[in-house]
N, C-alpha and C. Protein backbone atom coordinates (compact mmCIF):
# COMPACT_ATOMS: atom_id res chain seq x y z
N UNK A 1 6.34 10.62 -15.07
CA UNK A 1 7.10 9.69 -15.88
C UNK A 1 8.41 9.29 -15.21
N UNK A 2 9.02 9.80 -14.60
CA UNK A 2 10.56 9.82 -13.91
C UNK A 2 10.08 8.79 -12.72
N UNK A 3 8.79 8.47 -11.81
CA UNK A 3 8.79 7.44 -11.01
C UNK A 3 8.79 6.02 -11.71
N UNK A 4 8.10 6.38 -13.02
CA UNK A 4 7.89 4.99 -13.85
C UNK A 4 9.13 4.76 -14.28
N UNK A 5 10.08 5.47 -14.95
CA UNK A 5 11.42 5.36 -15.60
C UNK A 5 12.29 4.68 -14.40
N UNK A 6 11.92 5.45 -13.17
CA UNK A 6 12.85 5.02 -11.89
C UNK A 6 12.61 3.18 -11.43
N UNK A 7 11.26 3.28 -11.51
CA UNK A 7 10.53 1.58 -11.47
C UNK A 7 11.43 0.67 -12.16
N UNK A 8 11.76 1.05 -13.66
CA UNK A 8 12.43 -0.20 -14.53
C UNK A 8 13.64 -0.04 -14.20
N UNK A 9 14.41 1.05 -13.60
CA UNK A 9 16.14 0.91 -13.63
C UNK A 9 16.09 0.63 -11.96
N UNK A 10 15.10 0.16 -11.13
CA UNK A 10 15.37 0.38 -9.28
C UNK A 10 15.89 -1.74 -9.17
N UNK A 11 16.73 -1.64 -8.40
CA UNK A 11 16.99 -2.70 -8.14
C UNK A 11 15.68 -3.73 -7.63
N UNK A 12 15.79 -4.87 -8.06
CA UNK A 12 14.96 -5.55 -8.46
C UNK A 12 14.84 -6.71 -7.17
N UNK A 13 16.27 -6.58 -6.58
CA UNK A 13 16.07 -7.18 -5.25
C UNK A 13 15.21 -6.32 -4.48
N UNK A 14 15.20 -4.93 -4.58
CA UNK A 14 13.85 -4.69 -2.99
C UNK A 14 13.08 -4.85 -3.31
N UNK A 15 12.25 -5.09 -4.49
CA UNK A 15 11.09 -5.32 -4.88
C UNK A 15 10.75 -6.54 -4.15
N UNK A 16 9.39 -6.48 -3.02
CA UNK A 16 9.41 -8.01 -2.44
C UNK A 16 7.79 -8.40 -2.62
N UNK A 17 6.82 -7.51 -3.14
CA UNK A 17 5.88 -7.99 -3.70
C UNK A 17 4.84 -6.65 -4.85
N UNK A 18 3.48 -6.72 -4.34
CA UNK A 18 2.42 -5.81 -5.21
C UNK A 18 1.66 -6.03 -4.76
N UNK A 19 0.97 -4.29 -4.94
CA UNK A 19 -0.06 -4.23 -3.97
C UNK A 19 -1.18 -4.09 -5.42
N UNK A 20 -2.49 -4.96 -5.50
CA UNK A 20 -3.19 -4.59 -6.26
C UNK A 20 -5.04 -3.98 -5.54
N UNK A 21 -5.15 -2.48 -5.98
CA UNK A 21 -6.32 -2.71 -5.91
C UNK A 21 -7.25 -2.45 -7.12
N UNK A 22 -7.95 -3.02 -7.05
CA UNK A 22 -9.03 -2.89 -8.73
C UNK A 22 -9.87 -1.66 -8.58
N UNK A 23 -10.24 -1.78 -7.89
CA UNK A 23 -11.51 -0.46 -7.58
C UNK A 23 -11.18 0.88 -8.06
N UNK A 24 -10.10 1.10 -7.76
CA UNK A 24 -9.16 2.73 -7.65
C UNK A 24 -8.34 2.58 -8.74
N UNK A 25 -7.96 1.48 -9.36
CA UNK A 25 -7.07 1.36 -10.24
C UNK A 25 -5.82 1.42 -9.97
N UNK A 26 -5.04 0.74 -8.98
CA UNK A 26 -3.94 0.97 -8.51
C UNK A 26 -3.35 -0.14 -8.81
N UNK A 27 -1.84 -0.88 -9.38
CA UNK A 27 -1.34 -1.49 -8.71
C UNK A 27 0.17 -1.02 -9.06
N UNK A 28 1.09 -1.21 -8.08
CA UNK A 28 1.95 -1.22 -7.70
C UNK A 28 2.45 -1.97 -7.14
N UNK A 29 4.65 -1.91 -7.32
CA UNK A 29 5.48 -3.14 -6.31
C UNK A 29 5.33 -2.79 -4.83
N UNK A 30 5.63 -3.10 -4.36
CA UNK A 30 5.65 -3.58 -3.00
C UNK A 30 7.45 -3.62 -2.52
N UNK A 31 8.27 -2.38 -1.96
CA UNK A 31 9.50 -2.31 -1.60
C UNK A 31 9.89 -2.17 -0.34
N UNK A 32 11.15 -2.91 0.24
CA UNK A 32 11.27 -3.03 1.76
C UNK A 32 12.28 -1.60 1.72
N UNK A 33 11.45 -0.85 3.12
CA UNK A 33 11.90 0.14 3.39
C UNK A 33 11.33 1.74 2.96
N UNK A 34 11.29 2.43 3.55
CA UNK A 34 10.36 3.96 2.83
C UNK A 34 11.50 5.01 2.73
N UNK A 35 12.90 4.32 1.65
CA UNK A 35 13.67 5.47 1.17
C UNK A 35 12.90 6.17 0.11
N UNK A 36 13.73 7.67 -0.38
CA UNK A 36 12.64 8.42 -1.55
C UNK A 36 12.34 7.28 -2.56
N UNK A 37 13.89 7.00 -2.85
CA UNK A 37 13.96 6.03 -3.92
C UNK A 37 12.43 4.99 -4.12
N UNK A 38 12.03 4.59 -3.25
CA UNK A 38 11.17 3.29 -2.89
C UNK A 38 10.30 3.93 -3.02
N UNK A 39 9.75 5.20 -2.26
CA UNK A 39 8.42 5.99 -2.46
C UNK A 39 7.85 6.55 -3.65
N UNK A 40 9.21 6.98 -4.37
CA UNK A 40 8.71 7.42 -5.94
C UNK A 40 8.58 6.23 -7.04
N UNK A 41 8.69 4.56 -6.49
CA UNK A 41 8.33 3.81 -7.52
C UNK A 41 7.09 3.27 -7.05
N UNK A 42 6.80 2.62 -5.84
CA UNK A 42 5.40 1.95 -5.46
C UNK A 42 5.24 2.51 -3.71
N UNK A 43 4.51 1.31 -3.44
CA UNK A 43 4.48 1.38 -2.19
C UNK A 43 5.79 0.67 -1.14
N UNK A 44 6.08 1.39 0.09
CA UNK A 44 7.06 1.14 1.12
C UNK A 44 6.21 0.58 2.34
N UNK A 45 7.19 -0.36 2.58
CA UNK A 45 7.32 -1.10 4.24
C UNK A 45 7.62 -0.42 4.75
N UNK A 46 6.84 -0.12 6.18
CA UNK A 46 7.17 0.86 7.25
C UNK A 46 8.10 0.80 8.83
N UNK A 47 7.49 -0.34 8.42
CA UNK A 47 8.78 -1.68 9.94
C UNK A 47 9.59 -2.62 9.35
N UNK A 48 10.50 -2.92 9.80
CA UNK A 48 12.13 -3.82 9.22
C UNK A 48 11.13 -5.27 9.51
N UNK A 49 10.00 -5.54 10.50
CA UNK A 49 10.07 -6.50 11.25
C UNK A 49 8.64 -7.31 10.76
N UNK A 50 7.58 -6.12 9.68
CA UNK A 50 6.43 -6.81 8.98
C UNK A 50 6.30 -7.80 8.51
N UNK A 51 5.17 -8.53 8.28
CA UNK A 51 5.05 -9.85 7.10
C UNK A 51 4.19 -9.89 6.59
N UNK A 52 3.95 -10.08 5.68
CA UNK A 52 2.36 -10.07 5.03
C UNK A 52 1.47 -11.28 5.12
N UNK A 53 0.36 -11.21 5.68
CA UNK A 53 -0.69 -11.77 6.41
C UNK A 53 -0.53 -11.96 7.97
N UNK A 54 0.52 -11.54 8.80
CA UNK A 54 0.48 -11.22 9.78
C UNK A 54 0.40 -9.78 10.27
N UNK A 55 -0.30 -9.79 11.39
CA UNK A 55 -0.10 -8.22 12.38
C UNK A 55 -0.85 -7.45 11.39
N UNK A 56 -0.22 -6.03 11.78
CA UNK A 56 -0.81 -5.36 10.75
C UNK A 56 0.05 -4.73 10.16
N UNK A 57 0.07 -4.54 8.68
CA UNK A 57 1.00 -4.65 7.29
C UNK A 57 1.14 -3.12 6.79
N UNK A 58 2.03 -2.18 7.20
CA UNK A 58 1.66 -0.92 6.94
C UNK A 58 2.54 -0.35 5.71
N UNK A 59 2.05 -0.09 4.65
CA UNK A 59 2.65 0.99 3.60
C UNK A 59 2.34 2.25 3.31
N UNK A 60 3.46 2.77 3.04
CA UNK A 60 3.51 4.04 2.86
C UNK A 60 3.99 4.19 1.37
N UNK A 61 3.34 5.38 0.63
CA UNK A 61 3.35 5.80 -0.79
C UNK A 61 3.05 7.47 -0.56
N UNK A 62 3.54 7.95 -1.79
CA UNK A 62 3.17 9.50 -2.25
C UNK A 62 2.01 9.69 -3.16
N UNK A 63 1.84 10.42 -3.08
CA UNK A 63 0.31 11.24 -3.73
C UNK A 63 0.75 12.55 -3.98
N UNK A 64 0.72 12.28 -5.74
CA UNK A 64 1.39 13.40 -6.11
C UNK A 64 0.30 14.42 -7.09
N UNK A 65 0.68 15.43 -7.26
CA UNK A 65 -0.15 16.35 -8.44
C UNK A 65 -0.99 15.26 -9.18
N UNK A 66 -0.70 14.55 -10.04
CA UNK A 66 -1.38 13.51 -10.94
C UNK A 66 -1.89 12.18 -10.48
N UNK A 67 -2.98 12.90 -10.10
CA UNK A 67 -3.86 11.79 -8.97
C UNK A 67 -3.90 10.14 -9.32
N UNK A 68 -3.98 10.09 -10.57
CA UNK A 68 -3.00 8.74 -10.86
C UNK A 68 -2.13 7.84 -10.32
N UNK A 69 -1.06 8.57 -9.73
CA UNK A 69 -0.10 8.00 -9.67
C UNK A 69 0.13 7.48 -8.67
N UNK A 70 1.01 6.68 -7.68
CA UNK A 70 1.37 5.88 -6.97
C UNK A 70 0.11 5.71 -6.01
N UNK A 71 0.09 6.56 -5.06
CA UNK A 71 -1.02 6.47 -3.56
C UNK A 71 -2.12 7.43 -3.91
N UNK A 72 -2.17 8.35 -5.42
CA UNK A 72 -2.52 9.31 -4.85
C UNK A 72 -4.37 8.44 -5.24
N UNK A 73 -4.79 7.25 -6.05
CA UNK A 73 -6.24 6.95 -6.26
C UNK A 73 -6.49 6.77 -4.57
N UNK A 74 -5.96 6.26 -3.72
CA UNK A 74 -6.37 6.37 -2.53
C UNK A 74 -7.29 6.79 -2.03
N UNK A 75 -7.32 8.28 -2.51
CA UNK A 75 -8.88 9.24 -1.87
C UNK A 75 -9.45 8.83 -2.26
N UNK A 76 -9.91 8.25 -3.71
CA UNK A 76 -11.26 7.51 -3.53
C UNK A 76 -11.38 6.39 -3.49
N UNK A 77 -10.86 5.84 -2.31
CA UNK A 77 -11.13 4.16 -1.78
C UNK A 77 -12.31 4.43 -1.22
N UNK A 78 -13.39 3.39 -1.12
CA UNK A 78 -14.20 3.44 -0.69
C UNK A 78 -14.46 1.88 0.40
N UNK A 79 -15.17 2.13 1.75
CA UNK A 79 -15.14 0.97 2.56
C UNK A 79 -15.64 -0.26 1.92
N UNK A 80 -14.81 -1.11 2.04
CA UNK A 80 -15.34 -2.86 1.13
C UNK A 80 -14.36 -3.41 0.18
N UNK A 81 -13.83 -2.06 -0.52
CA UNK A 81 -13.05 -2.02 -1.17
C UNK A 81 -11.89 -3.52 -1.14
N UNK A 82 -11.52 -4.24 -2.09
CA UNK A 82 -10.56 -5.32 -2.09
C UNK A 82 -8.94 -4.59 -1.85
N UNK A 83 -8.74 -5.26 -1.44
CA UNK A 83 -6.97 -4.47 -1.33
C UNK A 83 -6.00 -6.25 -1.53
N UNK A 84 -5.38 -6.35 -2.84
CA UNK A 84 -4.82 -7.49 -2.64
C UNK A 84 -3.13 -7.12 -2.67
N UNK A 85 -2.64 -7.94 -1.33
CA UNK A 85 -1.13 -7.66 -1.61
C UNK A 85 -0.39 -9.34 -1.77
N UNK A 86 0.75 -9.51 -2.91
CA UNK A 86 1.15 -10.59 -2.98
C UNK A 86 2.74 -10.24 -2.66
N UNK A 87 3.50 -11.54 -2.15
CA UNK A 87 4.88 -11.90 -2.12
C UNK A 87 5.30 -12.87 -3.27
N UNK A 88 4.36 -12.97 -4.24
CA UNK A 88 4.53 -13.76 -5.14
C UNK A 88 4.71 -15.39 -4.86
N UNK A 89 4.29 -15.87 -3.45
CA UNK A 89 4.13 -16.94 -3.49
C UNK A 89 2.39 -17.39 -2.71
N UNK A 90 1.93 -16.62 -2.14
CA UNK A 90 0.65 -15.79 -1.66
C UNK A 90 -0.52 -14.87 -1.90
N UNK A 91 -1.34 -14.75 -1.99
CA UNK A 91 -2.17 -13.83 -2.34
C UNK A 91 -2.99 -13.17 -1.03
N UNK A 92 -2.47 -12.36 -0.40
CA UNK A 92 -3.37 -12.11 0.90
C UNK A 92 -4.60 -10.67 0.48
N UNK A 93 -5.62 -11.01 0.62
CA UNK A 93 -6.97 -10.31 0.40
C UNK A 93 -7.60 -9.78 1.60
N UNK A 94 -7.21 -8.55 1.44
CA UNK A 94 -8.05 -7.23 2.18
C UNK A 94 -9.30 -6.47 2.29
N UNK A 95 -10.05 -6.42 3.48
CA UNK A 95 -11.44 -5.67 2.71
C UNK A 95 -11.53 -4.45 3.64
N UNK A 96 -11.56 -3.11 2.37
CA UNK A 96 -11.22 -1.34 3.62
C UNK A 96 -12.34 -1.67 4.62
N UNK A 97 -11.87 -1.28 5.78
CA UNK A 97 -12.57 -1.10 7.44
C UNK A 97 -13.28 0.21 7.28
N UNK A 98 -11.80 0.89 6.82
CA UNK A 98 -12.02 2.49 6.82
C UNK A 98 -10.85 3.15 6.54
N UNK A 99 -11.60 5.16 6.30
CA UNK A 99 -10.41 5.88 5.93
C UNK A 99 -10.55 6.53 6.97
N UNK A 100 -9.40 7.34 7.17
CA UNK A 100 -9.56 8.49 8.30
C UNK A 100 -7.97 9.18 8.13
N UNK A 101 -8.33 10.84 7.97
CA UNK A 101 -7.29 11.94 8.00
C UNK A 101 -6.60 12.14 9.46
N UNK A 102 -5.07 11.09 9.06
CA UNK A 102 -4.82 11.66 10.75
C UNK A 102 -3.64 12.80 10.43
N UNK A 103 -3.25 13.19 11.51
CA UNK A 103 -1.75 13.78 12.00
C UNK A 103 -0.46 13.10 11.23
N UNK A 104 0.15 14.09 10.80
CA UNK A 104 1.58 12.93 10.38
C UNK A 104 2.63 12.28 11.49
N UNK A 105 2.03 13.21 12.63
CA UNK A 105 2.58 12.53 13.93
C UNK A 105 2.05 11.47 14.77
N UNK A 106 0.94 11.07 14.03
CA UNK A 106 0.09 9.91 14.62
C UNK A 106 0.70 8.78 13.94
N UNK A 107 1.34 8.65 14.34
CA UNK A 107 2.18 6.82 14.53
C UNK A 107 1.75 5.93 14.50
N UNK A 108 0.97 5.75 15.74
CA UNK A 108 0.83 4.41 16.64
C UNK A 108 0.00 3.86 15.59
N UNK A 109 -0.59 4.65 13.80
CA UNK A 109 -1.03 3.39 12.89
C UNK A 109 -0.47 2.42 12.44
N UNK A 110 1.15 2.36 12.36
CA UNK A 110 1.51 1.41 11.94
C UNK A 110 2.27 0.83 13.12
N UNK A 111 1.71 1.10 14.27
CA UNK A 111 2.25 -0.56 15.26
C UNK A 111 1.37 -1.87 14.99
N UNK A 112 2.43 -2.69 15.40
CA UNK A 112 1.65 -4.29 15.21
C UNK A 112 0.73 -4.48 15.96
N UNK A 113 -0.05 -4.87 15.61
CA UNK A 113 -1.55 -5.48 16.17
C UNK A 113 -1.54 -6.88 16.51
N UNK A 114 -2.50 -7.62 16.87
CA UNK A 114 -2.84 -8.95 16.73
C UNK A 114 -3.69 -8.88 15.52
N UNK A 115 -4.57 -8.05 14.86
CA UNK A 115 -5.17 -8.13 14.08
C UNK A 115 -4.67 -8.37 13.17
N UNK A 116 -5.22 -9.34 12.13
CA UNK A 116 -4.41 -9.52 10.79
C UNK A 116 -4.81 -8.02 9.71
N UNK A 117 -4.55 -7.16 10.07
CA UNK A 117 -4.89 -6.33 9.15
C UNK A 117 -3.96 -5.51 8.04
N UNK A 118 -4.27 -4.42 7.52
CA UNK A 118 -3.52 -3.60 6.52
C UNK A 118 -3.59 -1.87 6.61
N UNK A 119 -2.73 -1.06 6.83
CA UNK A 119 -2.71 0.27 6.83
C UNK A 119 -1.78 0.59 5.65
N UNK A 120 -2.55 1.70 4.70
CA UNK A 120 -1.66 2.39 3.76
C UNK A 120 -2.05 3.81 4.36
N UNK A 121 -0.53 4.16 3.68
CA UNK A 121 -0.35 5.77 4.32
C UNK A 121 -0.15 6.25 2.93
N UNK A 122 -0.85 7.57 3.19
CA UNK A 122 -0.37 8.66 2.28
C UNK A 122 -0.86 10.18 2.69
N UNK A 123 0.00 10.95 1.97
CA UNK A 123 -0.22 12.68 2.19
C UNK A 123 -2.03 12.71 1.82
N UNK A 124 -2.85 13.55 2.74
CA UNK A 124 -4.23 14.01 2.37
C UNK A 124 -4.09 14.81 1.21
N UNK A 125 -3.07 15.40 0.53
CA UNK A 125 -3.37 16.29 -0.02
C UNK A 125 -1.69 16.04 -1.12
N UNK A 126 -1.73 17.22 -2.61
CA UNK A 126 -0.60 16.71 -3.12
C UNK A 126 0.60 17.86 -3.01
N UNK A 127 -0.04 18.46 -1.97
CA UNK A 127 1.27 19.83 -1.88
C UNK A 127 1.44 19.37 -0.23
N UNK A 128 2.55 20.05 -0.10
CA UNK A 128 3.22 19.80 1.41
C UNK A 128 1.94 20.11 2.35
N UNK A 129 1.34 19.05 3.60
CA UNK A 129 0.52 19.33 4.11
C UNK A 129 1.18 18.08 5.23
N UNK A 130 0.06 18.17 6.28
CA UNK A 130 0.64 17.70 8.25
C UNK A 130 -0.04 16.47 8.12
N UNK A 131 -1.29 16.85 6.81
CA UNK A 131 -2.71 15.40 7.11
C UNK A 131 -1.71 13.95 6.17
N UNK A 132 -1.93 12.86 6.46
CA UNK A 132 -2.08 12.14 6.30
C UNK A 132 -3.34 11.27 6.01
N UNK A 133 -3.15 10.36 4.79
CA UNK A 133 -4.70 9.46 4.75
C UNK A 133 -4.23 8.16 5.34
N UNK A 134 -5.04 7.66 6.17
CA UNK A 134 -4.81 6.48 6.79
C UNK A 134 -6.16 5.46 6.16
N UNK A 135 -5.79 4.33 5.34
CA UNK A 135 -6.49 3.27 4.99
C UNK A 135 -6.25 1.82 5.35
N UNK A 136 -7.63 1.68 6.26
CA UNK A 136 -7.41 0.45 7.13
C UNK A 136 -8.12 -0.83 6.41
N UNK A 137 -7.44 -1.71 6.42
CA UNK A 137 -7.90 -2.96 5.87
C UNK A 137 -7.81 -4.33 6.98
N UNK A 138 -9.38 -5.33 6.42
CA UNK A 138 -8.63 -6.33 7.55
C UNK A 138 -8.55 -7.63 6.48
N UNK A 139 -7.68 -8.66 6.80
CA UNK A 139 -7.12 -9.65 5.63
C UNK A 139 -8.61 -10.67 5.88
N UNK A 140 -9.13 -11.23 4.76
CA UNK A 140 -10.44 -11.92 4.86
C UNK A 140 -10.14 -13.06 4.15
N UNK A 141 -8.50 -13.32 3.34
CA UNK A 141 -7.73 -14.16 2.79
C UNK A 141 -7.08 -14.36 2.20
N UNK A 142 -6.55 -15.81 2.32
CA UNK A 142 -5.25 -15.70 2.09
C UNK A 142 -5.05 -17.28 1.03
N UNK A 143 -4.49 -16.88 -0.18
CA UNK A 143 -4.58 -18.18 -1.27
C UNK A 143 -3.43 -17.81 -1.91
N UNK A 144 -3.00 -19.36 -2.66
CA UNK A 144 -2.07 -19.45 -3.47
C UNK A 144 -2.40 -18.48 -4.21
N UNK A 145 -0.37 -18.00 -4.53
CA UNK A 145 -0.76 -17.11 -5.44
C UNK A 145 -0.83 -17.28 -7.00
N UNK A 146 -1.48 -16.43 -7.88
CA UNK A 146 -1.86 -16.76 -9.44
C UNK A 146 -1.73 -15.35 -9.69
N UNK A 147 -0.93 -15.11 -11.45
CA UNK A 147 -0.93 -14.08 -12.03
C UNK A 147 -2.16 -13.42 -11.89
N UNK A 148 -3.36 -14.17 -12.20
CA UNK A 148 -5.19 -13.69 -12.92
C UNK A 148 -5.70 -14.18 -11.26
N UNK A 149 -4.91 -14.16 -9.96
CA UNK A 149 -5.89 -14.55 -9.04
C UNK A 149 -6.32 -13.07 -8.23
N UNK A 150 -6.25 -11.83 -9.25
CA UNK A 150 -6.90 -10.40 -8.46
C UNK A 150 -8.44 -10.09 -9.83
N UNK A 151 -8.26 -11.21 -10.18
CA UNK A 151 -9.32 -10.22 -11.63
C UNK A 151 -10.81 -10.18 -11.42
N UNK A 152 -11.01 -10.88 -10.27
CA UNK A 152 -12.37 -10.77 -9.78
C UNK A 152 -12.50 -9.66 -8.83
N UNK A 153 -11.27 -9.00 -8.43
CA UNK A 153 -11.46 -7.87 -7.22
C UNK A 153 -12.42 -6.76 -7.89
């Protein structure tokens, strides 16, 4: 409850979009930067220098005890899966590549690509652990955006 409470009082300028996926039941804002602050309301930008529908778009979220909550439906993404993220003037549409448990020292997932794609990060697990879940998406499109334009995901 304290990430949701934190959501309505967090400044409303970092909020710079939402990530929706239907499948897992997730959606969440979309905040520049991966302070705690930002991690305990939605998902975080991982580079100062991202954009959404270019390169590849990496967020980072927590996965906590109550699998519910922010990153933690993640584990059960499954490949195909829709991943839609908006800036509120855009709708860019994702379809999972794949998952894979890396290292928390494995980096090089969120360098830029040429690929238009999407990486979300989160802990493998909800107690202090090294794994990371890495979920790869590639963008399959990109449309004006609409409140009701994720309800077919």
């Amino acid at each position: 409850m304290e990430a949701i409470k934190a959501g309505f009082d967090h400044d409303q300028k970092a909020i710079i979009g939402r990530i929706t996926i239907k499948s897992v039941d997730l959606e969440l804002p979309i905040l520049k930067g991966t302070t705690n602050e930002n991690l305990l309301i939605g998902a975080a930008t991982m580079r100062p220098d991202q954009k959404m529908g270019e390169g590849n778009y990496p967020l980072a979220g927590h996965h906590l005890k109550q699998k519910s909550l922010l990153f933690g439906p993640l584990l059960n993404i499954k490949k195909g899966a829709k991943i839609v993220i908006t800036d509120f003037k855009k709708d860019y549409i994702y379809s999972v590549t794949s998952t894979e448990t890396i290292s928390e020292i494995h980096a090089d997932v969120i360098q830029d690509t040429k690929e238009k794609e999407i990486t979300l990060i989160t802990c493998d697990k909800a107690v202090e652990t090294k794994g990371r879940l890495a979920v790869k998406g590639k963008l399959i499109d990109a449309v004006g955006h609409t409140d009701d334009s994720n309800s077919e995901m």
